[in-house]
C-alpha atoms as a PDB file:
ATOM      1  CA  UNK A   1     118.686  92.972  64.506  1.00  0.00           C
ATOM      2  CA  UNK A   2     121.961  91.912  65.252  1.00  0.00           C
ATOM      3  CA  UNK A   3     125.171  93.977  64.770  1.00  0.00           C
ATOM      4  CA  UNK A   4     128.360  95.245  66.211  1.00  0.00           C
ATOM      5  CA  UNK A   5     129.533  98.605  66.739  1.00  0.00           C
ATOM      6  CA  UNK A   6     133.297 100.067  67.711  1.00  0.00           C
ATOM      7  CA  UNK A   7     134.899  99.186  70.835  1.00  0.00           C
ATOM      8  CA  UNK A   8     137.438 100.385  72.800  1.00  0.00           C
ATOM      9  CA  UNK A   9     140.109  98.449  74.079  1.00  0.00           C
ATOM     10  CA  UNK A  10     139.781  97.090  77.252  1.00  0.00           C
ATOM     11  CA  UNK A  11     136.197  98.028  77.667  1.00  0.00           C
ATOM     12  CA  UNK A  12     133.946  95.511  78.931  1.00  0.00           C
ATOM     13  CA  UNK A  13     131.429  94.120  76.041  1.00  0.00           C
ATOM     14  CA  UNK A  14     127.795  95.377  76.185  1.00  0.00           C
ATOM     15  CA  UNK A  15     125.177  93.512  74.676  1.00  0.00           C
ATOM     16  CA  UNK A  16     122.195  96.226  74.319  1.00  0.00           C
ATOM     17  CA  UNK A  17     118.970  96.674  72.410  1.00  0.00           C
ATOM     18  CA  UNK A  18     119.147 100.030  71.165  1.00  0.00           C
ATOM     19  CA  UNK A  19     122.692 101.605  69.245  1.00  0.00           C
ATOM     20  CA  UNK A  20     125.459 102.633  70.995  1.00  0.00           C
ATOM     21  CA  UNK A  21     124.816 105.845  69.399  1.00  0.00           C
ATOM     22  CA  UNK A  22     121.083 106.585  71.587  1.00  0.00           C
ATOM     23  CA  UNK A  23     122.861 105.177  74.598  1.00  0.00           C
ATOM     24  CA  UNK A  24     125.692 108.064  74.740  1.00  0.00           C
ATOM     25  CA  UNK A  25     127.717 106.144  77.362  1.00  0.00           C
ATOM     26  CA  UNK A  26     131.304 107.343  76.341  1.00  0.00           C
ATOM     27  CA  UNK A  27     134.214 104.152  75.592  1.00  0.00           C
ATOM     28  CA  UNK A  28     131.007 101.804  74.913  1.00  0.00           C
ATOM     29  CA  UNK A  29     132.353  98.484  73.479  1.00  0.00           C
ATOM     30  CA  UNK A  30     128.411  97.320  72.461  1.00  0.00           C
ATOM     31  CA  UNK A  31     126.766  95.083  70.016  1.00  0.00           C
ATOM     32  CA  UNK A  32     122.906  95.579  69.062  1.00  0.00           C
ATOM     33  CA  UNK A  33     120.073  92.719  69.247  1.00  0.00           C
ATOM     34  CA  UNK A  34     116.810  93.607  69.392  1.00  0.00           C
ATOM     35  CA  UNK A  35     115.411  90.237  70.588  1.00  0.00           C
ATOM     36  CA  UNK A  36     114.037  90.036  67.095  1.00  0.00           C
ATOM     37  CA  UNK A  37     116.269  89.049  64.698  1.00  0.00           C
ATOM     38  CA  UNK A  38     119.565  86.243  64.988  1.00  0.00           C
ATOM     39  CA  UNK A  39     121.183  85.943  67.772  1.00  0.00           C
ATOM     40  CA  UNK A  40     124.577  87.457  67.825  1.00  0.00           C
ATOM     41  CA  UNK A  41     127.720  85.448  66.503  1.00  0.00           C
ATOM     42  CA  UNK A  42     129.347  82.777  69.159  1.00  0.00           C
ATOM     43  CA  UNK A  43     132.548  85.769  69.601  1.00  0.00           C
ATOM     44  CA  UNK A  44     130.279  88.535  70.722  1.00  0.00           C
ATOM     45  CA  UNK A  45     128.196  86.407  72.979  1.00  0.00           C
ATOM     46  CA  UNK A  46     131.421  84.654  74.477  1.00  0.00           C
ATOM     47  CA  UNK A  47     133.043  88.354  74.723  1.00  0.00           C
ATOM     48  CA  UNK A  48     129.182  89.841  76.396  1.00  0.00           C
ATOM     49  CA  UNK A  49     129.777  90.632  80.381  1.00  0.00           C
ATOM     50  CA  UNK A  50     126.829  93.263  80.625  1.00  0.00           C
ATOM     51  CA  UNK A  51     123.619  91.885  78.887  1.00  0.00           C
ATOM     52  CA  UNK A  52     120.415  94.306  78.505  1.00  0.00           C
ATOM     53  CA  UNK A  53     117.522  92.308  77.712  1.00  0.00           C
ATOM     54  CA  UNK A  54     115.518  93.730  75.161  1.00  0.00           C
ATOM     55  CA  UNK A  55     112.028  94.528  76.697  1.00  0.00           C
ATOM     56  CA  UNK A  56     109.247  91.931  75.715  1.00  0.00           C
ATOM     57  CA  UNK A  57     111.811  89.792  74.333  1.00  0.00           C
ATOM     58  CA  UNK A  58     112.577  87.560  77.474  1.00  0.00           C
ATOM     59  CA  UNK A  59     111.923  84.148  76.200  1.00  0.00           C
ATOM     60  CA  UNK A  60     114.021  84.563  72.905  1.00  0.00           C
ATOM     61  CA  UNK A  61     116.977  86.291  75.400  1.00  0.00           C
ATOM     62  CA  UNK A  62     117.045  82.951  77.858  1.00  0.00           C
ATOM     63  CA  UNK A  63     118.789  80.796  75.738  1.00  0.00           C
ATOM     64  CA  UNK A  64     122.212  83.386  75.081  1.00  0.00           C
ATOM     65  CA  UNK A  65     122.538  83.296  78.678  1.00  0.00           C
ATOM     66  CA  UNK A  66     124.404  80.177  78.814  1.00  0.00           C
ATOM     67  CA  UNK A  67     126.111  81.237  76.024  1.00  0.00           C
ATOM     68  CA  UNK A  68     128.052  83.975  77.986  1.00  0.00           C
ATOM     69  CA  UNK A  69     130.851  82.369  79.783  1.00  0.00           C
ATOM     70  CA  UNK A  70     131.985  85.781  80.732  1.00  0.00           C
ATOM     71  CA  UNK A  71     128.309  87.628  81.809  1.00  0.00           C
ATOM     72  CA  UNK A  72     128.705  89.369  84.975  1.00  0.00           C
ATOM     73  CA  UNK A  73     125.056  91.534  84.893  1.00  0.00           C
ATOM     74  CA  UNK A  74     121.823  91.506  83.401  1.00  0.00           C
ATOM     75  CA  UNK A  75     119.740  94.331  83.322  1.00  0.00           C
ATOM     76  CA  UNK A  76     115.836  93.736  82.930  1.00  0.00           C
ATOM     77  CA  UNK A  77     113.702  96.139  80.847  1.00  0.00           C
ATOM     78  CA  UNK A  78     110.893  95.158  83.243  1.00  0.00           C
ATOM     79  CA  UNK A  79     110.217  96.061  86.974  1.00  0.00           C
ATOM     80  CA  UNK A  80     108.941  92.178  87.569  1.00  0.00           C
ATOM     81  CA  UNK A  81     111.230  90.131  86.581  1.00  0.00           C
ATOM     82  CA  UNK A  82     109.672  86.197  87.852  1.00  0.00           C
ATOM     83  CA  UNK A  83     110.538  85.212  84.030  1.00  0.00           C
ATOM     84  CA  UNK A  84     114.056  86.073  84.292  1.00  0.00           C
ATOM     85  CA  UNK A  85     115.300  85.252  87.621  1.00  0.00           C
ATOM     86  CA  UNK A  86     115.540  81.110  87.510  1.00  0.00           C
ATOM     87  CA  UNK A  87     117.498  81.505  84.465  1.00  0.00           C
ATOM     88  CA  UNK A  88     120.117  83.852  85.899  1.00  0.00           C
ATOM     89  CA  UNK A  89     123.393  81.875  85.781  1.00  0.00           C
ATOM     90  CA  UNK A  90     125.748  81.763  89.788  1.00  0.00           C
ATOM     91  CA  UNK A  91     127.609  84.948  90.485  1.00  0.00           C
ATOM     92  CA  UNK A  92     125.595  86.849  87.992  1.00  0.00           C
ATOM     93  CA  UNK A  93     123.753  90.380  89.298  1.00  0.00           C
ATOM     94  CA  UNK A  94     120.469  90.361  87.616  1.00  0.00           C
ATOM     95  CA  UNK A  95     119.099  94.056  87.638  1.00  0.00           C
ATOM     96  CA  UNK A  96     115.395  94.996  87.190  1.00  0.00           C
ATOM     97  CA  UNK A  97     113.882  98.446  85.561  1.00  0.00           C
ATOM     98  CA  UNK A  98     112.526  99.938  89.043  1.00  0.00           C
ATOM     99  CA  UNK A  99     111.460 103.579  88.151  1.00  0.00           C
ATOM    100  CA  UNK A 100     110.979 102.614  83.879  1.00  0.00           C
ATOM    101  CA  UNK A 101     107.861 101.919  84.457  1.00  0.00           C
ATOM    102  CA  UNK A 102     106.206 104.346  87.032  1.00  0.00           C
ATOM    103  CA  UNK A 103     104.609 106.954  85.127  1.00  0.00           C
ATOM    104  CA  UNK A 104     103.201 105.019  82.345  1.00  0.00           C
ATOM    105  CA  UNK A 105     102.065 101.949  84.634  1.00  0.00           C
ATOM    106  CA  UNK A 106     100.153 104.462  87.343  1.00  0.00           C
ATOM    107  CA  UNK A 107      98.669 105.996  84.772  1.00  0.00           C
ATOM    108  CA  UNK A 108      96.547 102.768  83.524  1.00  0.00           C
ATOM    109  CA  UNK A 109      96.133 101.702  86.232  1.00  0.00           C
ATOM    110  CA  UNK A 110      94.528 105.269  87.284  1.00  0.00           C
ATOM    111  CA  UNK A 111      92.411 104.942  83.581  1.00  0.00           C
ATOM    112  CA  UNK A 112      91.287 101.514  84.202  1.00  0.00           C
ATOM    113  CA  UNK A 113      89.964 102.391  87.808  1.00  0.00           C
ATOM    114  CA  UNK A 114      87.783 105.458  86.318  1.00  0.00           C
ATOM    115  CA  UNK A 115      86.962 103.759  83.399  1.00  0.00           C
ATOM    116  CA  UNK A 116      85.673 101.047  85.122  1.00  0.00           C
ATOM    117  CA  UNK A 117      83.983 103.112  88.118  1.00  0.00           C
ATOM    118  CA  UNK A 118      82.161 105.310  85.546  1.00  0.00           C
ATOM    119  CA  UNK A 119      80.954 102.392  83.009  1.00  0.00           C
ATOM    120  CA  UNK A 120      83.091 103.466  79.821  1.00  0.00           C
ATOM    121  CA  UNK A 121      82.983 100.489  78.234  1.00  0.00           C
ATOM    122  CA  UNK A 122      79.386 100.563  78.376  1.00  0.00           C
ATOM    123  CA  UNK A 123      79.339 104.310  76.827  1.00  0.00           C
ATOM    124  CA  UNK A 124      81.762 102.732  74.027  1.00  0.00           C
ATOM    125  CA  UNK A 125      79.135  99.965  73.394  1.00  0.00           C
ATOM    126  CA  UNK A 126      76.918 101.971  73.202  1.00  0.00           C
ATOM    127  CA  UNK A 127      78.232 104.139  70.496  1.00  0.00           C
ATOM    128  CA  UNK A 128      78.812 101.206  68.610  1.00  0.00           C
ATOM    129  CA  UNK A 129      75.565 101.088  68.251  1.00  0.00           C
ATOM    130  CA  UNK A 130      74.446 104.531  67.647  1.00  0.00           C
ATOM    131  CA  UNK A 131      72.493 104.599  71.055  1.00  0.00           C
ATOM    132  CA  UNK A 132      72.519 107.154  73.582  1.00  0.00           C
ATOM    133  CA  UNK A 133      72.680 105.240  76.834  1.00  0.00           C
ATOM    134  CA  UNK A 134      72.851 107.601  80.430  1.00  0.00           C
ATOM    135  CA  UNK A 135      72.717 106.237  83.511  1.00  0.00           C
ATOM    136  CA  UNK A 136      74.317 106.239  87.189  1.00  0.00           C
ATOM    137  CA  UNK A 137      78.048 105.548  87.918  1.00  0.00           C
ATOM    138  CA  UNK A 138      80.071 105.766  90.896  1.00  0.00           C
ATOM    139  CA  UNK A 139      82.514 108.211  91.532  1.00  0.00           C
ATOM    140  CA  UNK A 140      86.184 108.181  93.044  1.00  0.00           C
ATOM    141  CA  UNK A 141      85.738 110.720  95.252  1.00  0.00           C
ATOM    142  CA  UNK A 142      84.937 109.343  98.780  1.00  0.00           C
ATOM    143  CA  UNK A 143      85.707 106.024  97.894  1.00  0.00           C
ATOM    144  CA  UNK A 144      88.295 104.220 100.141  1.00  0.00           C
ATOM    145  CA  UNK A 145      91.277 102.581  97.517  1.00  0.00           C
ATOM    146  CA  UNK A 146      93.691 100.150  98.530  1.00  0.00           C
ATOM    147  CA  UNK A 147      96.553  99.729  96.993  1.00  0.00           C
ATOM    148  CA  UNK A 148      98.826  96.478  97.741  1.00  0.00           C
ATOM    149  CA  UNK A 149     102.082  97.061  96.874  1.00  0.00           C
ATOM    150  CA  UNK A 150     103.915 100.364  97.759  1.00  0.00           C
ATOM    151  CA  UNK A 151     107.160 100.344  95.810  1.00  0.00           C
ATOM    152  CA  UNK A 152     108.411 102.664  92.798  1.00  0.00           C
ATOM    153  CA  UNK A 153     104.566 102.177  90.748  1.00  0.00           C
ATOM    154  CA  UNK A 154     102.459 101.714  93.706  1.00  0.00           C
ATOM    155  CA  UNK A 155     103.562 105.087  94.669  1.00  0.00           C
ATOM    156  CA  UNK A 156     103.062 106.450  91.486  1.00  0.00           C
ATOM    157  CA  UNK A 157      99.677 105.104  91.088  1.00  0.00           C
ATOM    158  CA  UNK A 158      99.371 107.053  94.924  1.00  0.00           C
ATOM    159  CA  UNK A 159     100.263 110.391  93.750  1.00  0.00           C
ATOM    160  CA  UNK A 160      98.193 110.441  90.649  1.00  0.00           C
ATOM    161  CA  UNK A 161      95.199 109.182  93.149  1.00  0.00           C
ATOM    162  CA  UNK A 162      95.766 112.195  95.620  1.00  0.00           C
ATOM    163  CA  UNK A 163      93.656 114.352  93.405  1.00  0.00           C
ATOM    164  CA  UNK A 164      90.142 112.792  93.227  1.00  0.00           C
ATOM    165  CA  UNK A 165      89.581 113.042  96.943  1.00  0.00           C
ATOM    166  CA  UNK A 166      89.506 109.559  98.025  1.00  0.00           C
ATOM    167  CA  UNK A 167      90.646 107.770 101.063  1.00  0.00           C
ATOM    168  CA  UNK A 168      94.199 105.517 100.129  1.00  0.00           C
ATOM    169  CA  UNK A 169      95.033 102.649 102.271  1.00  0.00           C
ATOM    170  CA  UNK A 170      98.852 100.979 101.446  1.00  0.00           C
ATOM    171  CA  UNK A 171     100.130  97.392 102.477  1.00  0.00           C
ATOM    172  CA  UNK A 172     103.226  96.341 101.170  1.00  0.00           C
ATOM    173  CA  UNK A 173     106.152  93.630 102.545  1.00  0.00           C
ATOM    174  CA  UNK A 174     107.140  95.029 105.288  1.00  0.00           C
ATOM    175  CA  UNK A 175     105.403  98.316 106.973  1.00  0.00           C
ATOM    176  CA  UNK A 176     106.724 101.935 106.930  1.00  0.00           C
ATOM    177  CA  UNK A 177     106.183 105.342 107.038  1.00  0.00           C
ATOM    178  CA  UNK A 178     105.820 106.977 103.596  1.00  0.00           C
ATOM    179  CA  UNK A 179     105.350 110.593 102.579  1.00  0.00           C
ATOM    180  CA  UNK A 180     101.449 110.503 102.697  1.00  0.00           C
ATOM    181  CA  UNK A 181     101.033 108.464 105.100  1.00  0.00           C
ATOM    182  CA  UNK A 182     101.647 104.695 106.795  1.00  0.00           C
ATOM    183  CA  UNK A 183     101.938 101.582 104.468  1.00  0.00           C
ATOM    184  CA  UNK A 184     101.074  98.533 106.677  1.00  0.00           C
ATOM    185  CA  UNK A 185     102.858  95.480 106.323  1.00  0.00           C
ATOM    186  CA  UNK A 186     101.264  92.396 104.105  1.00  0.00           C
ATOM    187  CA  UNK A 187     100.175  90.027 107.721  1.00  0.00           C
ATOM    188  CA  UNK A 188      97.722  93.276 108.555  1.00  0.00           C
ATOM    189  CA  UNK A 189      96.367  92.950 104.509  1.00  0.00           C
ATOM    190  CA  UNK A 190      93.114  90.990 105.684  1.00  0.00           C
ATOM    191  CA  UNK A 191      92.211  93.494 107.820  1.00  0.00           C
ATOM    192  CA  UNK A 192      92.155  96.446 105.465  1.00  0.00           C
ATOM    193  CA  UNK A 193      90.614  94.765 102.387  1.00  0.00           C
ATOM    194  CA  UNK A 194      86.504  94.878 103.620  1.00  0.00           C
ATOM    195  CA  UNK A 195      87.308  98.281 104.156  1.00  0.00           C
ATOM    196  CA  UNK A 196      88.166  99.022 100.417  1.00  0.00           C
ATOM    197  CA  UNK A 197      86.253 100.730  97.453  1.00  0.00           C
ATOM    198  CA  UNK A 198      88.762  99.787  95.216  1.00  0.00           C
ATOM    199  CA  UNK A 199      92.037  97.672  95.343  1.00  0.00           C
ATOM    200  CA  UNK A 200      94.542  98.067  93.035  1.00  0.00           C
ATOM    201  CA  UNK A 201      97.745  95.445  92.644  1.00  0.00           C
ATOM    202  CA  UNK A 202     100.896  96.454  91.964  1.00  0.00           C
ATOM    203  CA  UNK A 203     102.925  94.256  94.055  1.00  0.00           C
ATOM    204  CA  UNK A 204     105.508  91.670  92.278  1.00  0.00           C
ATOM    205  CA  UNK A 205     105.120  88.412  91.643  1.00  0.00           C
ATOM    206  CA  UNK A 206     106.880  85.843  94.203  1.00  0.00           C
ATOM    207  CA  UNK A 207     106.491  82.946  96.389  1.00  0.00           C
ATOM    208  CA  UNK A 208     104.387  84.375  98.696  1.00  0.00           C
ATOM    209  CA  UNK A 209     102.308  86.824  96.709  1.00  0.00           C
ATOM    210  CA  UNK A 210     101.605  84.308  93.778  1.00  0.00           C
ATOM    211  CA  UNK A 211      97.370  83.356  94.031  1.00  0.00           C
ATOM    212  CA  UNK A 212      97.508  86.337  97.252  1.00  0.00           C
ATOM    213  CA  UNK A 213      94.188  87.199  95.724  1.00  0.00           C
ATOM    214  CA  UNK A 214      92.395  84.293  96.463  1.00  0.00           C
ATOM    215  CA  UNK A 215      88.563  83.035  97.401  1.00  0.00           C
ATOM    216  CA  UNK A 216      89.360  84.196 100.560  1.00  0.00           C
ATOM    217  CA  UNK A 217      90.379  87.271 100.014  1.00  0.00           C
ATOM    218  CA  UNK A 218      87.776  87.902  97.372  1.00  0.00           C
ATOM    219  CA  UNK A 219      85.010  87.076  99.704  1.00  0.00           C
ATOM    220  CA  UNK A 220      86.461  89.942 102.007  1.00  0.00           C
ATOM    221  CA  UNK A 221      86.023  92.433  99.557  1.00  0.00           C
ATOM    222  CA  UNK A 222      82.699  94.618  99.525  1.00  0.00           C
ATOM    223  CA  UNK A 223      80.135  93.915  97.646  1.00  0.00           C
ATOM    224  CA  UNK A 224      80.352  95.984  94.016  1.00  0.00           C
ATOM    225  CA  UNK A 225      84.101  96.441  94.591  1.00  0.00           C
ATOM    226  CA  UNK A 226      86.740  97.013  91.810  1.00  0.00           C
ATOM    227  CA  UNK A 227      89.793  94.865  91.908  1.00  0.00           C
ATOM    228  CA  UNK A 228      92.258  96.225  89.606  1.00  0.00           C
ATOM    229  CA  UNK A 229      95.553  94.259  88.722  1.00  0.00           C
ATOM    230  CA  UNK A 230      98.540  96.171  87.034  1.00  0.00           C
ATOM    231  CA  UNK A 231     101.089  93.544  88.608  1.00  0.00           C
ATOM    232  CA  UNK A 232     100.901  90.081  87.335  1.00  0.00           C
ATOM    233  CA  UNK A 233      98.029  87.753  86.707  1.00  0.00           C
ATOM    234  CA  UNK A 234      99.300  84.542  88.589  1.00  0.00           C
ATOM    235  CA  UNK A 235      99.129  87.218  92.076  1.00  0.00           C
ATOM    236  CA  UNK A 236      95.152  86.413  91.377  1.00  0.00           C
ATOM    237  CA  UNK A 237      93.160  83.549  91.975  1.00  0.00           C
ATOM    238  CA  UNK A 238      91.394  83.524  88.028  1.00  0.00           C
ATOM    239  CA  UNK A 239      88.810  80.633  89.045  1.00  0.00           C
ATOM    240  CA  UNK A 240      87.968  82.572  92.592  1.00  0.00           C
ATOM    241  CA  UNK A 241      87.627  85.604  90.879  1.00  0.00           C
ATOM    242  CA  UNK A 242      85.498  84.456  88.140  1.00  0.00           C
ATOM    243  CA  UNK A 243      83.304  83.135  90.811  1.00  0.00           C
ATOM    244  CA  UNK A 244      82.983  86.234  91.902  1.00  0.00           C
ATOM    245  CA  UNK A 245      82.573  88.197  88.749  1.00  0.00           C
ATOM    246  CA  UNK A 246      80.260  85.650  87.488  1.00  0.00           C
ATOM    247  CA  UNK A 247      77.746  86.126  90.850  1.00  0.00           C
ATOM    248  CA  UNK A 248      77.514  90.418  89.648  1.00  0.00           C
ATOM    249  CA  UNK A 249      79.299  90.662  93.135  1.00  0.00           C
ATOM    250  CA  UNK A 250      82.132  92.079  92.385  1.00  0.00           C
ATOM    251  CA  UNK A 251      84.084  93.745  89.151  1.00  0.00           C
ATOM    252  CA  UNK A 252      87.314  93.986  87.935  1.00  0.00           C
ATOM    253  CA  UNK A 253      89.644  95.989  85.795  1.00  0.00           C
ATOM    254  CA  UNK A 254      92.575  93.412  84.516  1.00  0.00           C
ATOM    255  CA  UNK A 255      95.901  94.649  82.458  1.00  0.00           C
ATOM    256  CA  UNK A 256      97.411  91.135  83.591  1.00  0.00           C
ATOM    257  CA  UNK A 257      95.812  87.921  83.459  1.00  0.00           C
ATOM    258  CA  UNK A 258      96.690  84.338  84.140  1.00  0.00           C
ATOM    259  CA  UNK A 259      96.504  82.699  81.472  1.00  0.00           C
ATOM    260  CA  UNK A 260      98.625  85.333  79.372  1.00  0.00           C
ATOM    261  CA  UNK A 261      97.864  85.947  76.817  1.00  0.00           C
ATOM    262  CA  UNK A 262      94.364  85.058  77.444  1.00  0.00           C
ATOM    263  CA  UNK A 263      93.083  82.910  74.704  1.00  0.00           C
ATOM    264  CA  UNK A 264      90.099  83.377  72.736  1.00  0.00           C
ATOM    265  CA  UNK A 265      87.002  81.435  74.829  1.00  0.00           C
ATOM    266  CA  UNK A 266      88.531  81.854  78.081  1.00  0.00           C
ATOM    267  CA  UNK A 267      85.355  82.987  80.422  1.00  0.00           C
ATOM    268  CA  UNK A 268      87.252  86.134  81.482  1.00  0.00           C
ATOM    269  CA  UNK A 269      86.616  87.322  77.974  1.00  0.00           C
ATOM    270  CA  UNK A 270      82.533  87.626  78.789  1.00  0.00           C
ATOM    271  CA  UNK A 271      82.480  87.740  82.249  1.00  0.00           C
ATOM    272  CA  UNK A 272      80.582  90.553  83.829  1.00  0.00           C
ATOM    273  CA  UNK A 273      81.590  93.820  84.430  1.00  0.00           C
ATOM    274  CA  UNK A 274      85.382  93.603  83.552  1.00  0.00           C
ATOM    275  CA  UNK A 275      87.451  95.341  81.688  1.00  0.00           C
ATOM    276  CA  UNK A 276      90.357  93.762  80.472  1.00  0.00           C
ATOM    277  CA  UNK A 277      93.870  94.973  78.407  1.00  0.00           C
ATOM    278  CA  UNK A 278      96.544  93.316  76.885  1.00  0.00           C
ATOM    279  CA  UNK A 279      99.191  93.609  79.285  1.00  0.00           C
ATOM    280  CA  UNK A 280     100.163  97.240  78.275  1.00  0.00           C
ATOM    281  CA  UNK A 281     100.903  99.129  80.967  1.00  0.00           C
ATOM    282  CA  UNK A 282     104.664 100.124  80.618  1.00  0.00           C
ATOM    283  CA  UNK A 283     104.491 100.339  77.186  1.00  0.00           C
ATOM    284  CA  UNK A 284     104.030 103.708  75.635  1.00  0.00           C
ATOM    285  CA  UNK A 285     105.749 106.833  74.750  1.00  0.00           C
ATOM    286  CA  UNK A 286     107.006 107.066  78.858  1.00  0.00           C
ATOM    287  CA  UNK A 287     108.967 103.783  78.102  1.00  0.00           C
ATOM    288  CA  UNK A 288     112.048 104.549  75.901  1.00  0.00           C
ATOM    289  CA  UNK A 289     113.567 107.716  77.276  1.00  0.00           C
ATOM    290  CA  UNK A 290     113.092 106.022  80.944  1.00  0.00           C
ATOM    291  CA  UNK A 291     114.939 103.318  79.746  1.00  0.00           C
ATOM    292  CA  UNK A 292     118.067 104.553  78.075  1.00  0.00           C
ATOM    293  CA  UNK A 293     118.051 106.673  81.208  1.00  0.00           C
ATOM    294  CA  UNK A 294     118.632 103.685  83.191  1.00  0.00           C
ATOM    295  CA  UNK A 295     120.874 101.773  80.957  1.00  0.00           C
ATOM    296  CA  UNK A 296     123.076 104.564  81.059  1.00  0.00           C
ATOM    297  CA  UNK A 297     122.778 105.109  84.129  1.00  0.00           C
ATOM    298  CA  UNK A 298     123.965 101.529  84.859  1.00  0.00           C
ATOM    299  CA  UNK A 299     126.424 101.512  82.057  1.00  0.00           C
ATOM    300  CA  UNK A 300     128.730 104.630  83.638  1.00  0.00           C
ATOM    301  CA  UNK A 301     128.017 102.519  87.075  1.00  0.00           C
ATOM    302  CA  UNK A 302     129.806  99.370  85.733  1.00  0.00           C
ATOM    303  CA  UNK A 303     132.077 101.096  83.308  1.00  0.00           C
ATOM    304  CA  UNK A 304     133.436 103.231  86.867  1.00  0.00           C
ATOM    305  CA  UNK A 305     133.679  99.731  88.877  1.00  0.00           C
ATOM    306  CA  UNK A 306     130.612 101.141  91.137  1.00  0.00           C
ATOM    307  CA  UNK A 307     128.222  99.529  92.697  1.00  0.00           C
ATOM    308  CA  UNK A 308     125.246  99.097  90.244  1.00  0.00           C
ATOM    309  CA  UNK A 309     121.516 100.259  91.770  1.00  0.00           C
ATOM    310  CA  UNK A 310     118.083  98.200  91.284  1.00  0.00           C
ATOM    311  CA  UNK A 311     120.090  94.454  92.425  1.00  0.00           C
ATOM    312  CA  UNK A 312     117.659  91.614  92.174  1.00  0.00           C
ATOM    313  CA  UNK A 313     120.342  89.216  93.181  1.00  0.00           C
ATOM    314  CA  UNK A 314     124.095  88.683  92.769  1.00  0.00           C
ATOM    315  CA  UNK A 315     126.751  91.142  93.758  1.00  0.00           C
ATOM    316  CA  UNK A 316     126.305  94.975  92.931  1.00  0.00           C
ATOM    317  CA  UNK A 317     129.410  94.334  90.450  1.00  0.00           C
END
């Protein structure tokens, strides 16, 4: 979908994916593309100085770039943004979507970890096949998690953990004090990690936490542990971990995978006790009114001449 909408004069040109009209940013020059249909004409994109990517639609949105002569911010739809950033032209301030994605992320990543703990793919198997199958499982509570990565989700996934009465350990970049308690800084990781139940990813994806999860770091890990990865798939080792999985040693809960999409006969598919989704963990209902919160958000920011918040890289405009 590709169309233009009324602009005031003067106003800086928006290129967004939703109408003007849901946005409710007052003196709004904005055309509409989804990431779906054409691009816009050559005049909008040449007029476009704010650009909102429309989320999932990366790849189809890297080519406009270029296109833009007079771009002067980007705003991501996504809290990672790995895809997006070695495309980002000089001078441009490339945004990401920190806070979109909390609520709806944490809570997968909260429905993986008990759904892998208490053996609910098993149970849904099972009632495939009409059979009524008990058995042991192991609980939450008094379990140790570790969560690496202690921004905007990692946090969220922290708060929805408080609940079940387990132990939470937190690593991220650089260590802190945070409301519940310290996060330690990513050189002291090894050290925590044979002391974990569960660890849960949520960290982003960069130089120096791409393959993190490695053999080594998988052989740390307790035996019968639950690795769960709500981040990105390339932050894990997929041959060490299959290793692992493959053994019975360890299992693994997976909304991210590398490859991605995983294709059909990839081992991770069959391999033993994992539970895998298709990437969905920012997408539902929680998404949209996060998002046109932001946008608009960043839209009065920019349309004001103030500094704009979630910078990536490039100026704050």
């Amino acid at each position: 979908m590709s169309r233009p909408s009324a602009a005031s004069a003067g106003s800086p040109t928006v290129l967004l994916p939703y109408p003007p009209e849901q946005v409710t940013v007052a003196g709004l020059a904005a055309a509409v593309w989804d990431g779906l249909g054409a691009a816009p004409p050559e005049p909008v994109l040449r007029a476009v100085e704010f650009f909102v990517v429309p989320y999932t639609r990366t790849t189809a949105a890297l080519p406009l770039l270029e296109r833009m002569p007079r771009l002067r911010a980007v705003q991501s739809l996504s809290a990672g943004v790995d895809d997006l950033l070695p495309f980002i032209p000089p001078g441009v301030t490339l945004c990401n979507a920190r806070g979109v994605h909390d609520a709806s992320t944490a809570e997968l990543a909260v429905t993986l970890l008990l759904a892998a703990l208490r053996g609910v793919p098993g149970f849904v198997r099972a009632q495939d096949r009409e059979v009524w199958q008990g058995g042991f499982a192991t609980a939450l509570a008094d379990r140790t998690v570790l969560l690496v990565g202690h921004g905007s989700i990692g946090a969220a996934v922290e708060e929805r953990l408080v609940p079940f009465e387990c132990e939470i350990l937190r690593v991220a970049r650089s260590g802190r004090d945070a409301a519940r308690g310290p996060v330690r800084p990513l050189g002291e990781l090894m050290d925590l990690v044979p002391r974990a139940d569960v660890v849960v990813l949520t960290l982003p994806l960069t130089a120096q936490t791409r393959g993190l999860v490695d053999a080594r770091f998988l052989a740390a890990m307790k035996d019968d542990a639950l690795l769960v990865n709500v981040a990105r798939g390339p932050v894990v080792d997929t041959a060490a971990l299959l290793t692992e999985l493959e053994r019975g040693r360890l299992a693994a809960a997976l909304d991210v995978t590398d490859p991605e999409p995983l294709p059909a006969g990839h081992p991770l598919w069959r391999a033993p006790r994992t539970l895998i989704s298709p990437h969905v963990g920012g997408n539902s209902s929680a998404f949209l009114p996060r998002a046109l919160r932001l946008i608009r958000g960043q839209l009065e920011r920019f349309l004001a001449g103030e500094p704009l918040d979630n910078v990536v890289t490039g100026p704050r405009v």
